[in-house]
Each structure stands twice: as structure tokens, then as C-alpha cells.
Protein backbone atom coordinates (compact mmCIF):
# COMPACT_ATOMS: atom_id res chain seq x y z
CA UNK A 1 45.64 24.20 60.55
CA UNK A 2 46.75 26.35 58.08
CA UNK A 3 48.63 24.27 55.13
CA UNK A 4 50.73 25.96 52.44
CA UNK A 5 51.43 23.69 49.54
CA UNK A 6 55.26 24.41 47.94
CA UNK A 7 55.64 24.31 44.23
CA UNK A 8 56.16 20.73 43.55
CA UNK A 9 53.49 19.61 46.09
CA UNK A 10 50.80 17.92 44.19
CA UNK A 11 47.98 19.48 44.19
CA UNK A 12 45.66 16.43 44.63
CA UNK A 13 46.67 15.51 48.06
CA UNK A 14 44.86 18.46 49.22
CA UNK A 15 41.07 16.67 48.57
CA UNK A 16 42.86 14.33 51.70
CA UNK A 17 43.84 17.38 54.32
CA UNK A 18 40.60 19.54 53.52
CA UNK A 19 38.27 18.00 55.58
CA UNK A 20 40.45 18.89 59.10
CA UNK A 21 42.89 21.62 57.10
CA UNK A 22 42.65 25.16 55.12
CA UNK A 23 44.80 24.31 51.90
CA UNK A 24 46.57 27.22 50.26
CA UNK A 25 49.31 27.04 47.32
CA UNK A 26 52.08 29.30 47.47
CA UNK A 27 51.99 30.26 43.23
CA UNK A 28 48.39 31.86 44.65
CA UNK A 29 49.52 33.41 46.76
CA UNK A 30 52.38 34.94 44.66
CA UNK A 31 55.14 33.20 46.32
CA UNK A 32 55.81 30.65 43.77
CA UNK A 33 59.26 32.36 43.06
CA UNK A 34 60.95 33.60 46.52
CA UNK A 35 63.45 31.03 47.75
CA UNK A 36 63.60 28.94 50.79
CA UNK A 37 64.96 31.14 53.44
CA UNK A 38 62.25 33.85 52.51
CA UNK A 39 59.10 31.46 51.73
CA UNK A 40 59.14 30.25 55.42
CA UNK A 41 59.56 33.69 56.61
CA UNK A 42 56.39 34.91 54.29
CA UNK A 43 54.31 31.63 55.38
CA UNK A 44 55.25 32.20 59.16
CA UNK A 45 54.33 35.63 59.50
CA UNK A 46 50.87 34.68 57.64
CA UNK A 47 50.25 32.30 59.63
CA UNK A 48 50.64 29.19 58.20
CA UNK A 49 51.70 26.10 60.26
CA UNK A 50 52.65 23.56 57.66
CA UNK A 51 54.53 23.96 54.98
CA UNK A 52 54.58 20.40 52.67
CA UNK A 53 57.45 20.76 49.92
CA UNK A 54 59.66 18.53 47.61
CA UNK A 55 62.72 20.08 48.77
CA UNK A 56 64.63 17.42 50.51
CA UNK A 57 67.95 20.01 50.76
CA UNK A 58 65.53 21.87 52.94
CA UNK A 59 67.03 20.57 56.52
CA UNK A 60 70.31 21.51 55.00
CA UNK A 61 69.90 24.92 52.93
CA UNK A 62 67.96 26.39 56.39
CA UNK A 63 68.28 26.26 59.77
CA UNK A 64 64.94 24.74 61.06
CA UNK A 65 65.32 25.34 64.67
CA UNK A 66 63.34 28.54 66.36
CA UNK A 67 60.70 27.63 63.50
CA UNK A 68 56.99 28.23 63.94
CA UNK A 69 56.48 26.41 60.83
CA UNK A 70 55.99 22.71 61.14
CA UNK A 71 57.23 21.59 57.73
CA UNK A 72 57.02 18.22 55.82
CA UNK A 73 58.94 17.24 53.08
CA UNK A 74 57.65 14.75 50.52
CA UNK A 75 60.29 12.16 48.56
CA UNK A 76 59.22 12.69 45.11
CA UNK A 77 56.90 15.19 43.32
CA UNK A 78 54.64 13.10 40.93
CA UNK A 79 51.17 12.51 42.56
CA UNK A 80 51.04 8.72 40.84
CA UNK A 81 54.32 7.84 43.13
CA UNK A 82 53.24 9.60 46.50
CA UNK A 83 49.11 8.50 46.19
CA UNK A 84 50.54 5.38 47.96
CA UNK A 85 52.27 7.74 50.90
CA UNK A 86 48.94 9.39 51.72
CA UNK A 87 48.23 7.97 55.17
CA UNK A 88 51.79 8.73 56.27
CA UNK A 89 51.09 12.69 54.67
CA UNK A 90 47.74 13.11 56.14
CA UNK A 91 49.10 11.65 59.67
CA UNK A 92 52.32 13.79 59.58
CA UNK A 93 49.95 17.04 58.49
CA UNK A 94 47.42 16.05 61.77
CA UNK A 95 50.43 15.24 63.98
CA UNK A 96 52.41 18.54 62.96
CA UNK A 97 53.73 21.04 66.00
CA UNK A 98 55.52 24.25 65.33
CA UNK A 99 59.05 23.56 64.63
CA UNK A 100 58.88 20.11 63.85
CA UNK A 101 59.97 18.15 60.68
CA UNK A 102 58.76 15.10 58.76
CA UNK A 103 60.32 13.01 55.89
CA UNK A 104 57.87 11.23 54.21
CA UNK A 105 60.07 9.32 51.18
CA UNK A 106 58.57 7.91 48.38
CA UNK A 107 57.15 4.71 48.22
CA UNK A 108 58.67 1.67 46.40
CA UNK A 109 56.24 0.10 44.14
């Protein structure tokens, strides 16, 4: 699958989808500045068919349905919080289907 990493995602959890997923970051593609609404649109009509972001307003801001983009939202930003989250990430990435939504929250310590 085609993964596109939102600003915020960090970058290390892509050495865990690699092996099974094609890992692209939205700043290279030069979409690090267009807003919600328009970065799905963008990422949809490239074919991408995960989007992972930090945005947990996302479900709220957008309306998800009719969505081709599976997306899943991480609970916190900071790679030494969400390490502990990767099985659930990698297993929400595998298990994604277009349209659907995962909420992976942030580990407590």
C-alpha cells in the first residue's frame, strides 16, 4: 500500500511499514502546507491509501465518509511516546480498507 506520512508523523515508524508498504512524506512531496480538506483530496487522487496523521480533530474538521483514503490517526507526535504503539500502527496500516479510520492513542508509560 501506498502510505503518506502527515507532518507530525514521525518519521521513524516508517523503518516498521517498509518491508510490506511504499512510505512517502507529504513535506516531499510539497504538501506539507495545504490543509486537511485538500491534503486528502491531493493524496487520493495520487493514489495513496493511508494517510497516518496527528490530527485527532480530523473525524471532526472532515467528513470521512465516501473516502478512498483509509486514514489513521496517531495520539501524540513524539516518536519516544508512540515507539511503544508500534504493533497497534503497523496492524492498523496492514488492516487498512478504503474509507476506514483508526485511533491509535498514545500509550501510558
Amino acid at each position: 500500500m501506498l502510505v503518506l506520512f502527515d507532518n507530525g508523523t514521525p518519521r521513524t515508524l516508517a523503518r516498521y511499514l517498509i518491508d510490506r508498504h511504499t512510505v512517502t512524506e507529504a513535506r516531499a512531496r510539497g504538501w506539507d502546507q495545504l490543509v486537511n480538506g485538500d491534503l486528502l483530496r491531493v493524496a487520493e487522487a495520487a493514489g495513496f491509501d493511508v494517510l497516518l496523521t496527528t490530527d485527532k480533530n480530523l473525524s471532526y474538521q472532515q467528513n470521512l465518509s465516501g473516502r478512498t483514503i483509509a486514514i489513521v490517526v496517531l495520539g501524540q507526535g513524539r516518536w519516544s511516546v508512540m515507539q511503544h504503539a508500534v504493533p497497534a500502527i503497523v496492524q492498523a496500516v496492514n488492516a487498512a480498507t478504503p474509507g476506514s479510520f483508526f485511533e491509535i492513542p498514545a500509550p501510558s508509560r
